[in-house]
Protein backbone atom coordinates (compact mmCIF):
# COMPACT_ATOMS: atom_id res chain seq x y z
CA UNK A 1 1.54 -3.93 -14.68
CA UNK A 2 0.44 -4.16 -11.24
CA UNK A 3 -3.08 -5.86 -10.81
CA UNK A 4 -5.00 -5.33 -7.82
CA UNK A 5 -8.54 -5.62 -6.83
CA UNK A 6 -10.04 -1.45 -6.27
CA UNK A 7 -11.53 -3.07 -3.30
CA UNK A 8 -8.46 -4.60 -1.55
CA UNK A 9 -6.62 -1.20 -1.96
CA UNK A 10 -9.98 0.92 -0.82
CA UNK A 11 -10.04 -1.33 2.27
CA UNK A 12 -6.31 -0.77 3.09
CA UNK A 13 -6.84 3.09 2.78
CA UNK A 14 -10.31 3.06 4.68
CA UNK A 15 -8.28 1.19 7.33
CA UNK A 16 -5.06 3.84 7.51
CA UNK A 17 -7.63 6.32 7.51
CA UNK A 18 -8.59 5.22 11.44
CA UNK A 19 -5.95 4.34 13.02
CA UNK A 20 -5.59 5.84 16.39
CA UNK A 21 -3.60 8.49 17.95
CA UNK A 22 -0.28 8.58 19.42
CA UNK A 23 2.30 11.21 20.58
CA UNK A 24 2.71 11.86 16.97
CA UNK A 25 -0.94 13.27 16.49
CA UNK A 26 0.02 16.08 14.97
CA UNK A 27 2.16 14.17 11.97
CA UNK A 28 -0.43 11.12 12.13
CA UNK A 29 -3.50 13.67 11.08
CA UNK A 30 -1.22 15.14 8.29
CA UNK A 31 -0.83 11.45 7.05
CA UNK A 32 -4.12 10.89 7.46
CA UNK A 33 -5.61 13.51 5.44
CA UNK A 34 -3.27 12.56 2.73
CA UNK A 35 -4.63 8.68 2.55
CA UNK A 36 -8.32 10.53 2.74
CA UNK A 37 -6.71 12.45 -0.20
CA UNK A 38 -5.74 9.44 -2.45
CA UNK A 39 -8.69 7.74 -2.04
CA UNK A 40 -11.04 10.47 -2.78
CA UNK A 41 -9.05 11.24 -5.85
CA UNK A 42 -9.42 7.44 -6.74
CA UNK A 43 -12.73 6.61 -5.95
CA UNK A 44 -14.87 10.13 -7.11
CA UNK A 45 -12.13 10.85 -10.13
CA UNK A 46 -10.26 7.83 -10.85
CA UNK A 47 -7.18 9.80 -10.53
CA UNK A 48 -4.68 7.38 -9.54
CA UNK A 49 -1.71 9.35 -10.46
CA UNK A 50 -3.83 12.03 -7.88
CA UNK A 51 -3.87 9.36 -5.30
CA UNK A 52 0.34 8.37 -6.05
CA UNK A 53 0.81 11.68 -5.12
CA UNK A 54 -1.39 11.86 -2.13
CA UNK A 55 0.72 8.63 -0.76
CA UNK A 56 4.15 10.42 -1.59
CA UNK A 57 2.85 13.15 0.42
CA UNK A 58 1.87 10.98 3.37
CA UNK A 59 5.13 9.44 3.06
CA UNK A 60 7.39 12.50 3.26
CA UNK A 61 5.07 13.56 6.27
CA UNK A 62 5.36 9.84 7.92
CA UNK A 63 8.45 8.32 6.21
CA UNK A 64 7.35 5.14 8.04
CA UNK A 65 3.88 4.81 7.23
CA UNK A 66 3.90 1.25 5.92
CA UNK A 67 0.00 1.51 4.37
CA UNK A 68 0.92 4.15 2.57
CA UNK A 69 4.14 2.56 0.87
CA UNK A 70 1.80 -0.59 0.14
CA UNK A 71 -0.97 1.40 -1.06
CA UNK A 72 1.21 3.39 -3.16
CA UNK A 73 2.91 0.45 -4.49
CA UNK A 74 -0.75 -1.27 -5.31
CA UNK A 75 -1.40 1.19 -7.50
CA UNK A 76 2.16 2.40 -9.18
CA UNK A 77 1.99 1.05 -13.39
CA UNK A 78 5.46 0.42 -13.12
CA UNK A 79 6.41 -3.15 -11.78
CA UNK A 80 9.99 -2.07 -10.52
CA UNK A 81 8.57 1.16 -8.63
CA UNK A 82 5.65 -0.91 -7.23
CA UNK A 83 8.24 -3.59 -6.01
CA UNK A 84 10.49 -1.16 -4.63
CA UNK A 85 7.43 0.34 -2.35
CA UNK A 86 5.94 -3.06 -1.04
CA UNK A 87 9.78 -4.07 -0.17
CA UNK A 88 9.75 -0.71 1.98
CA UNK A 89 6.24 -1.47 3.78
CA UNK A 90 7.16 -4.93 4.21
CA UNK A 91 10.73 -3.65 5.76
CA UNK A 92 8.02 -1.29 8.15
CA UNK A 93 6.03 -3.58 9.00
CA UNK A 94 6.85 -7.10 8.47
CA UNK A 95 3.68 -8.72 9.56
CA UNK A 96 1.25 -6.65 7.23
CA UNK A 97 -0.45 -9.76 5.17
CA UNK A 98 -1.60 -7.51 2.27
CA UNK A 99 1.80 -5.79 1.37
CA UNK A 100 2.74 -9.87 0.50
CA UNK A 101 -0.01 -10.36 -1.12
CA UNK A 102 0.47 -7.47 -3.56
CA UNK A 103 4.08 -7.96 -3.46
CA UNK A 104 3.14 -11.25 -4.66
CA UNK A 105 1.00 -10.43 -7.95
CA UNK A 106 4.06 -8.29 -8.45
CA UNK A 107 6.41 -10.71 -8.81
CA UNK A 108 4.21 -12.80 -10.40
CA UNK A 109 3.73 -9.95 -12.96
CA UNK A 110 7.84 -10.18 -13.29
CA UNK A 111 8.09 -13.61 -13.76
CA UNK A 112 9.28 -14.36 -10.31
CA UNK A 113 7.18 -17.59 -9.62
CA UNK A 114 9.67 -18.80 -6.85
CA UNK A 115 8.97 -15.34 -5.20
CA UNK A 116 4.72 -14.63 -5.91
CA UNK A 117 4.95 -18.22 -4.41
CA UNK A 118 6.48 -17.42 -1.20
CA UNK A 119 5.23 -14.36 -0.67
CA UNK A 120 1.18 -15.32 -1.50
CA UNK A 121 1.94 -18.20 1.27
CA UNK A 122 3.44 -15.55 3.80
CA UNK A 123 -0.05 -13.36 3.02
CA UNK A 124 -1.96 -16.16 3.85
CA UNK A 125 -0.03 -17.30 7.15
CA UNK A 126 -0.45 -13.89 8.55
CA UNK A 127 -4.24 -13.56 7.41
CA UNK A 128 -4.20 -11.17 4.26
CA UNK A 129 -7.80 -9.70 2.91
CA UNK A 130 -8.01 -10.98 -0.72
């Protein structure tokens, strides 16, 4: 199972929530109010399955929002599902530190040592928030 720290995953959200605008505003705010979504439903109800499907939503509106593959990944149960979204927001965005980082208790999870390895020393090159 996937073991993160709430406040690592919080801070990633909080962080998506405030990123700025672009040509895309209209598809950017949708996304937005979707990672407000997930964590409101997993900080006031502990509904993480709420807050999976807030980041699926914020996905199919912004099918390269890499935060919310990561963030959705942090939080999946299922080590295969959780792998297969932190592959996708590293794929988006190859320098974000704290997609390896999770990626990495993943694999660690899964009995890829070779692998946590690699990818907790990639987190750490490019400055991940434990």
């Amino acid at each position: 199972m996937v073991r993160i720290a709430l406040s690592v995953a919080v801070g990633c959200v909080l962080a998506a929530c405030v990123l700025g605008c672009g040509k895309e505003e209209a598809a950017e705010s949708k996304t937005k109010k979707y990672h407000e979504e997930a964590v409101m439903r997993l900080l006031l109800k502990k509904d993480k399955k709420g807050a999976i499907a807030a980041y699926t939503k914020a996905i199919k509106a912004d099918p390269k929002d890499a935060v919310a593959y990561a963030n959705r990944g942090a939080l999946q149960g299922d080590n295969k599902r959780a792998l297969a979204d932190l592959n996708k927001a590293i794929e988006l965005d190859p320098k974000y530190a704290n997609a390896y980082s999770n990626r990495a208790k993943v694999r660690k999870d899964m009995g890829d040592a070779a692998g946590a390895k690699a990818d907790a020393a990639k987190a750490e090159e490019l400055g991940s928030k434990k």
